[in-house]
Protein backbone atom coordinates (compact mmCIF):
# COMPACT_ATOMS: atom_id res chain seq x y z
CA UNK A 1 0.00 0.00 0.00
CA UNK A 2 1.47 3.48 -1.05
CA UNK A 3 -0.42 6.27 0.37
CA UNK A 4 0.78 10.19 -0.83
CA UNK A 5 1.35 12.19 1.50
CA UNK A 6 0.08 16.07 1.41
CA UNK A 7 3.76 18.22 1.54
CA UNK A 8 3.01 19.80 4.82
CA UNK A 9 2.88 16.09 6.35
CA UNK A 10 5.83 15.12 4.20
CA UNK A 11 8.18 18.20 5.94
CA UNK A 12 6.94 17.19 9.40
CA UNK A 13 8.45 13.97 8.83
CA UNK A 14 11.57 14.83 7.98
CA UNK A 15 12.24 17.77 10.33
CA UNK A 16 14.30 20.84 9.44
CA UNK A 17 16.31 20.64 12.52
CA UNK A 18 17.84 17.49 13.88
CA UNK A 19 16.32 15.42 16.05
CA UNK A 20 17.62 13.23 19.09
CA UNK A 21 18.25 9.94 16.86
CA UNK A 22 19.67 12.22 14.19
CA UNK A 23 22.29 14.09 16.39
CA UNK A 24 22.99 11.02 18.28
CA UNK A 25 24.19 9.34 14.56
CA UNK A 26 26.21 12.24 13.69
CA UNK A 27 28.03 12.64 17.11
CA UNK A 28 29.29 8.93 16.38
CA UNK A 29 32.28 7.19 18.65
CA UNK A 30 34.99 8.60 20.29
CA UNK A 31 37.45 8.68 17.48
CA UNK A 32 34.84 10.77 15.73
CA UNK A 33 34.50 13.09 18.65
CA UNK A 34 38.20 13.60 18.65
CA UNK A 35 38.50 14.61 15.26
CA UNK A 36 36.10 17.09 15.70
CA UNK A 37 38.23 18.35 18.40
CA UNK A 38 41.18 18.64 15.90
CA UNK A 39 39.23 20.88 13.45
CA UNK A 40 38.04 23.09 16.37
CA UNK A 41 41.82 23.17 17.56
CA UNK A 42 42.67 23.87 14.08
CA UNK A 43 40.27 26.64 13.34
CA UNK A 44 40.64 28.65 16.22
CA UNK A 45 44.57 29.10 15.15
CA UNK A 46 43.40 29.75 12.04
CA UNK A 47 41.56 32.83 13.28
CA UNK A 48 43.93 34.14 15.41
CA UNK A 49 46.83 33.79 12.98
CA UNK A 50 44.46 35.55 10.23
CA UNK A 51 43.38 38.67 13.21
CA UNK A 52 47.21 38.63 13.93
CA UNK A 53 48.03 38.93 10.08
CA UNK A 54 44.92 41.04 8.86
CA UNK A 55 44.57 42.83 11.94
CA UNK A 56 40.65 42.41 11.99
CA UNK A 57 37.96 44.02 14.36
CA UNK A 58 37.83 41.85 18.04
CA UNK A 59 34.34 41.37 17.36
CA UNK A 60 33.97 39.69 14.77
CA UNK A 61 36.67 37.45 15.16
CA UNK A 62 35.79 36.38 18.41
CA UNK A 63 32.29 35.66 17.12
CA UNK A 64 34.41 33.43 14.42
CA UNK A 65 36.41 31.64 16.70
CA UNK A 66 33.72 31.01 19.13
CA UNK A 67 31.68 29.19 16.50
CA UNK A 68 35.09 27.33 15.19
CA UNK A 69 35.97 26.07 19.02
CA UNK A 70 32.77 24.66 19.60
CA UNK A 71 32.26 22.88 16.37
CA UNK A 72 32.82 20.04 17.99
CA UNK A 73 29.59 20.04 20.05
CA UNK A 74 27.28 21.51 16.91
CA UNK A 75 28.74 19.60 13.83
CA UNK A 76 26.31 16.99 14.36
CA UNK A 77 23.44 19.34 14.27
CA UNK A 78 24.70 20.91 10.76
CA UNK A 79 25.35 17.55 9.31
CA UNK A 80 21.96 16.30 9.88
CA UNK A 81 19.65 19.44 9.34
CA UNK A 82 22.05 19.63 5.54
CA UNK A 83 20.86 15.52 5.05
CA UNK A 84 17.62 16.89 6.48
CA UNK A 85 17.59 19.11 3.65
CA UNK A 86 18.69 17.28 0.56
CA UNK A 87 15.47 15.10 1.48
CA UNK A 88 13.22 17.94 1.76
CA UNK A 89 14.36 18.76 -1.95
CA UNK A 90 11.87 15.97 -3.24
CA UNK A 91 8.76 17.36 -4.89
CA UNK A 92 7.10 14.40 -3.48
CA UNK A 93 6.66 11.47 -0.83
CA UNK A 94 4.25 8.98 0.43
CA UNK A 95 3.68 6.69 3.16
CA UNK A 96 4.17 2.95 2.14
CA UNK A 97 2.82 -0.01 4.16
CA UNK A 98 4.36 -3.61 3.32
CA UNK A 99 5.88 -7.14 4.53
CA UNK A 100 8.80 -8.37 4.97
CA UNK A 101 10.41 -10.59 1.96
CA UNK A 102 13.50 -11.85 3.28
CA UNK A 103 15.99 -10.98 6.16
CA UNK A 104 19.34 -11.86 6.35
CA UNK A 105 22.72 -11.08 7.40
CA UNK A 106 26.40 -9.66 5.92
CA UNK A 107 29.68 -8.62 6.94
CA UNK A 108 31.28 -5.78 6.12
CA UNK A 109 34.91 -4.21 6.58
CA UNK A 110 35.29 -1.13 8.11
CA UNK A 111 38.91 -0.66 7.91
CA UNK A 112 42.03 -2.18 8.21
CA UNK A 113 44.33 -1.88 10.95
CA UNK A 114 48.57 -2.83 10.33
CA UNK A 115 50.23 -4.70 13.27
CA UNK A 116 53.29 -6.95 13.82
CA UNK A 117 52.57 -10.27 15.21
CA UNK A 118 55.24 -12.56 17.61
CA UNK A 119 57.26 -13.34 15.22
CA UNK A 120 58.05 -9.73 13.63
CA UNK A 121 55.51 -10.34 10.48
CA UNK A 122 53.32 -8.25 9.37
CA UNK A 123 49.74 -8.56 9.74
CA UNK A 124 46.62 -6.62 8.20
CA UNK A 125 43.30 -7.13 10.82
CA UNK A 126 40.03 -5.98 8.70
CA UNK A 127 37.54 -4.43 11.21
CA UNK A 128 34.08 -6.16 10.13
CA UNK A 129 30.46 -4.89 11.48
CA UNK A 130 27.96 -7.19 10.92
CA UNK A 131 24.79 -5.67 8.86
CA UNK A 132 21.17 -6.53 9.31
CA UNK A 133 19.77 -6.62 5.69
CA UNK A 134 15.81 -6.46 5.18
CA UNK A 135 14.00 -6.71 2.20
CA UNK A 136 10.31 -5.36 1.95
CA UNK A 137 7.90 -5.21 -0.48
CA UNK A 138 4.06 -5.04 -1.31
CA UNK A 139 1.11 -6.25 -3.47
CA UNK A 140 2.03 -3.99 -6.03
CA UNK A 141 5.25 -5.52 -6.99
CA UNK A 142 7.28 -2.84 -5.65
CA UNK A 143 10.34 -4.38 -3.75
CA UNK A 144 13.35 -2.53 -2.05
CA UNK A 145 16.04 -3.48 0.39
CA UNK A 146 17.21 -2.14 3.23
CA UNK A 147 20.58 -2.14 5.52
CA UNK A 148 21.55 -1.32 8.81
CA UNK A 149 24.28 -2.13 11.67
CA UNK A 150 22.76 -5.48 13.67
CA UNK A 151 21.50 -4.91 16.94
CA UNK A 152 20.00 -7.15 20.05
CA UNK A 153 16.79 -5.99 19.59
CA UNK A 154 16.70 -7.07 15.57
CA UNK A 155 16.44 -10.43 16.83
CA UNK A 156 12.48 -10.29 16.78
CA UNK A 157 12.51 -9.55 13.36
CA UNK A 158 10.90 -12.42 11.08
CA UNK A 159 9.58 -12.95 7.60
CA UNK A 160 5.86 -11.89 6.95
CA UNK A 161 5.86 -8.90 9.66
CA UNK A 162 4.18 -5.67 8.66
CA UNK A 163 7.27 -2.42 7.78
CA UNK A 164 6.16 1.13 7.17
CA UNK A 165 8.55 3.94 6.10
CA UNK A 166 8.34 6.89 3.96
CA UNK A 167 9.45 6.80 0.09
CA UNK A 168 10.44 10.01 -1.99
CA UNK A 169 10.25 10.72 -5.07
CA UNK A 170 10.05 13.64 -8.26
CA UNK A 171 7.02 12.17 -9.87
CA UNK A 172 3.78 13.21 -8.39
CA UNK A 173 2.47 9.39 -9.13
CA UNK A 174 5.44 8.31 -7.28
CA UNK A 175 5.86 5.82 -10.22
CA UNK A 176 9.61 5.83 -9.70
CA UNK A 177 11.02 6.02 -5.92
CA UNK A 178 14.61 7.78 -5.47
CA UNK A 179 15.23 7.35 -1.87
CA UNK A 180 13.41 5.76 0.94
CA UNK A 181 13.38 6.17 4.69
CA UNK A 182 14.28 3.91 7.94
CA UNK A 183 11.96 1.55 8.26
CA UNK A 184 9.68 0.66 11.12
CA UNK A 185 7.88 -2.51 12.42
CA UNK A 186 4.84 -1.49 13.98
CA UNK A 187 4.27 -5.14 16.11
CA UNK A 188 8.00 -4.91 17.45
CA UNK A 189 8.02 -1.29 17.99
CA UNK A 190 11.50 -0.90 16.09
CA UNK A 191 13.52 1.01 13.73
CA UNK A 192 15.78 -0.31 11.37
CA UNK A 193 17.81 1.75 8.46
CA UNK A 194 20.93 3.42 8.51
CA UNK A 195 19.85 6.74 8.92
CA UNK A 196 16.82 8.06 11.11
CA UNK A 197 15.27 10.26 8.76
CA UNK A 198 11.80 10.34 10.27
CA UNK A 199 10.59 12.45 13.18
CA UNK A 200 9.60 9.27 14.67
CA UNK A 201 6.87 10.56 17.30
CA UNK A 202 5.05 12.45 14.41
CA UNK A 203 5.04 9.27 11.97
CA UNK A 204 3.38 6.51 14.60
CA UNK A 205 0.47 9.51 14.57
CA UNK A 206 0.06 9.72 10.77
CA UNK A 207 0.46 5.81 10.84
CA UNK A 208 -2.48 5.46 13.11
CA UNK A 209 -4.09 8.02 11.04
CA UNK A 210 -3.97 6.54 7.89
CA UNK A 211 -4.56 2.89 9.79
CA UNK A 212 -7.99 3.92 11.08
CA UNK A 213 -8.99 6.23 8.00
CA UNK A 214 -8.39 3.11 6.04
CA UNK A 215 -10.18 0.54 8.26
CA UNK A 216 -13.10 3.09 8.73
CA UNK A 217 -14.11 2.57 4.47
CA UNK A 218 -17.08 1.40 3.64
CA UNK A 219 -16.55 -2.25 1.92
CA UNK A 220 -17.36 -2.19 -1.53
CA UNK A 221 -20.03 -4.56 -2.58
CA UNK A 222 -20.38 -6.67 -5.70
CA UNK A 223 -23.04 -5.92 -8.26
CA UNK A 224 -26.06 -8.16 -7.64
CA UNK A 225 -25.52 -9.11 -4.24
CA UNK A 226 -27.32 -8.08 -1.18
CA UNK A 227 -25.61 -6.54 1.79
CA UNK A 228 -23.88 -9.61 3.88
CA UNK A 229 -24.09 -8.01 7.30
CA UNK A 230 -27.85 -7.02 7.75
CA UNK A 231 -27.99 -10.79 6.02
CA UNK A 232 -25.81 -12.06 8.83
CA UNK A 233 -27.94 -10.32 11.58
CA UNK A 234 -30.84 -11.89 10.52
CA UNK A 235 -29.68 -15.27 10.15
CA UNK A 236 -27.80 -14.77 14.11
CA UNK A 237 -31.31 -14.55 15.09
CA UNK A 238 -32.76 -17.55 12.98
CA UNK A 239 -29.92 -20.16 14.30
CA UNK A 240 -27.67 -20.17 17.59
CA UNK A 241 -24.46 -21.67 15.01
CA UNK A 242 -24.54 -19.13 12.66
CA UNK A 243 -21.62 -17.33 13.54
CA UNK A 244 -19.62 -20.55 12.94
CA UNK A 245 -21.06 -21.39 9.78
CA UNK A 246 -18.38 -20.80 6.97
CA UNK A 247 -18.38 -17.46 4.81
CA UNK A 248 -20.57 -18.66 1.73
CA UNK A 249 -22.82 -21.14 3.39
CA UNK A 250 -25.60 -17.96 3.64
CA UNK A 251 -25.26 -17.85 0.46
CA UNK A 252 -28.06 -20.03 -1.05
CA UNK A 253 -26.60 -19.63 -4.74
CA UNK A 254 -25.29 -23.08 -4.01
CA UNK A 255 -28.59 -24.24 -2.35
CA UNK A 256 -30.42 -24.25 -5.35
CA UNK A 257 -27.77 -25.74 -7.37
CA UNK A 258 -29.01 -29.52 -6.58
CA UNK A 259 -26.87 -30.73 -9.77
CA UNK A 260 -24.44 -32.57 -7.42
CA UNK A 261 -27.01 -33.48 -5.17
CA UNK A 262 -28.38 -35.72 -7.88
CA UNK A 263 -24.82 -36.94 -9.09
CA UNK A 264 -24.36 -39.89 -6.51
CA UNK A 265 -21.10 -41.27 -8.56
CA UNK A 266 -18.76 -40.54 -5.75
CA UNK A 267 -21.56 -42.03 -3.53
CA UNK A 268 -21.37 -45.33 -4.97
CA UNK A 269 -17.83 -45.86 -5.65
CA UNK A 270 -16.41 -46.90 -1.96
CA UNK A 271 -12.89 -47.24 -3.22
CA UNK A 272 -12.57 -43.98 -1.17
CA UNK A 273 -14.22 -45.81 1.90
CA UNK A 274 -11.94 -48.85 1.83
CA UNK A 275 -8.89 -46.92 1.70
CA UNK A 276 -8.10 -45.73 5.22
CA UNK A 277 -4.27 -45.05 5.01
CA UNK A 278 -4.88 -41.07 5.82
CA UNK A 279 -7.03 -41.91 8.93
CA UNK A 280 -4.16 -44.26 10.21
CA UNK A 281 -1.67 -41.39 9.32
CA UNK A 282 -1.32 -39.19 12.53
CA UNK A 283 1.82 -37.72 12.52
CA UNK A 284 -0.07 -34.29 11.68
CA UNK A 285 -1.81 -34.69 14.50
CA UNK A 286 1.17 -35.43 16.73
CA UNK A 287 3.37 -32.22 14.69
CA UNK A 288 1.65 -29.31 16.86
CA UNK A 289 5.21 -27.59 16.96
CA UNK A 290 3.53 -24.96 14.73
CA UNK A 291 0.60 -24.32 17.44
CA UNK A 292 3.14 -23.28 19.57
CA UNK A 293 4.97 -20.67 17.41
CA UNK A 294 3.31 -17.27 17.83
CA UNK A 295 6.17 -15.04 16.26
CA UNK A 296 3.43 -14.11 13.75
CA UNK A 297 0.85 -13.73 16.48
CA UNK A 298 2.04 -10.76 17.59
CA UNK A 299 2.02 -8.92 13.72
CA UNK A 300 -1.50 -7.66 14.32
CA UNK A 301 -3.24 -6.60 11.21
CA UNK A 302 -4.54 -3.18 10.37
């Protein structure tokens, strides 16, 4: 399911400013905080040299190398709100609802590091993160793939569970996507991708929106046939087992068929009678380890 989304909605998704998740990827580890700390160093005797050289007003200098020592604390914010903003440049977005195809996992090198072993050799150790990789995909056809750094909480993540995220795209029929978002399981409460692009309080509210604007349509009815649930109400009161009678058999279509009613071929061939190998076949009976699997219990459907 691809729903548009109105551009107002699609710029309160992807938020101007950075938010929490966004800083938090930008601030990164400790080696990236330190080399932040280097360019800060770095700038600020860049200023002074230039004031020194130029001989430039206090004020504005100091304003400069105020800003320079303290990039370390708002680089993060610039880097996301620019990613922010390169997103906001689509004309266009929607809100897409789908399954999960497949889920599997890669490795992937990070860098290399150069040390000598005991024995005075040289030896090249490859830094590898392993990568959660999710592919999703709909009734339409449309399929894309997703990848992210594995965490614990991934492990709850299964085949056949219900993904939202946000595409975007140039076209106004979004017939051709250019970038998509994180992506989020609604029954695990979790957020995969590499990137949190979403203002992610702000899309579980237009999810729900679009969930119970969806589920609140009226059901379209076939031509010719009368409306099944004021059928169903008066059949609940005309038997006690109605509700679990199967869907069609209030249907009398098939009632007044009586053609195979009067063709008693099966009726009088027993071969099917004699042959009781499926009734002395129990191992189905005795294979209940799928009763007790409920991983796709909990993926509740809209």
């Amino acid at each position: 399911m691809l729903v548009p989304l109105t551009r107002e909605k699609f710029e309160q998704l992807i938020p101007r400013i950075a938010t929490g998740p966004q800083y938090k990827y930008y601030w990164g580890n400790f080696s990236d905080l330190l080399q932040r700390l280097l360019i800060s160093v770095v700038s600020v005797a860049a200023v002074l040299l230039i004031k020194t050289i130029l001989g430039l007003d206090f004020g504005l200098i100091f304003v400069v190398g105020l800003m320079s020592g303290f990039y370390w604390l708002w680089g993060p914010i610039f880097w996301a709100g620019w990613r922010n903003y390169k997103c906001r440049g689509y004309k266009y977005g929607g809100f897409f609802r789908g399954r999960i195809l497949d889920v599997w996992l890669t490795d992937e090198v990070k860098g290399k590091q150069e040390t000598v072993n005991s024995k005075g050799e040289l030896v090249i150790v490859e830094n590898r993160e392993k990568l959660i990789n999710i592919e999703v995909g709909d009734e339409s056809g449309f399929e894309t793939s997703i990848q992210a750094p594995l965490r614990n909480e991934h492990k709850g993540i299964n085949r056949g569970q219900k993904v939202e995220m946000v595409v975007m795209s140039n076209r106004p029929d979004l017939s051709e996507i250019d970038e998509i978002s994180d992506i989020y399981i609604p029954s695990r409460n979790i957020w995969v991708g590499s990137y949190p692009f979403l203002s992610r309080d702000f899309f579980t509210e237009v999810s729900k929106r679009i969930r119970d604007g969806y589920d609140d349509r009226p059901q379209q009815r076939r031509p010719g046939r009368e409306n099944r649930d004021s059928r169903d109400s008066r059949d609940s009161r005309d038997s006690r087992d109605s509700d679990r009678k199967p869907r069609y058999s209030q249907d009398d279509r098939y009632s007044q068929d009586d053609r195979y009613d009067r063709d008693d071929r099966y009726d009088r061939d027993d071969r099917y009678d004699r042959d009781d190998r499926y009734d002395r076949d129990d191992r189905y009976d005795r294979d209940y380890k799928y009763e007790k699997s409920q991983k796709y219990e909990e993926d509740y459907d809209y």
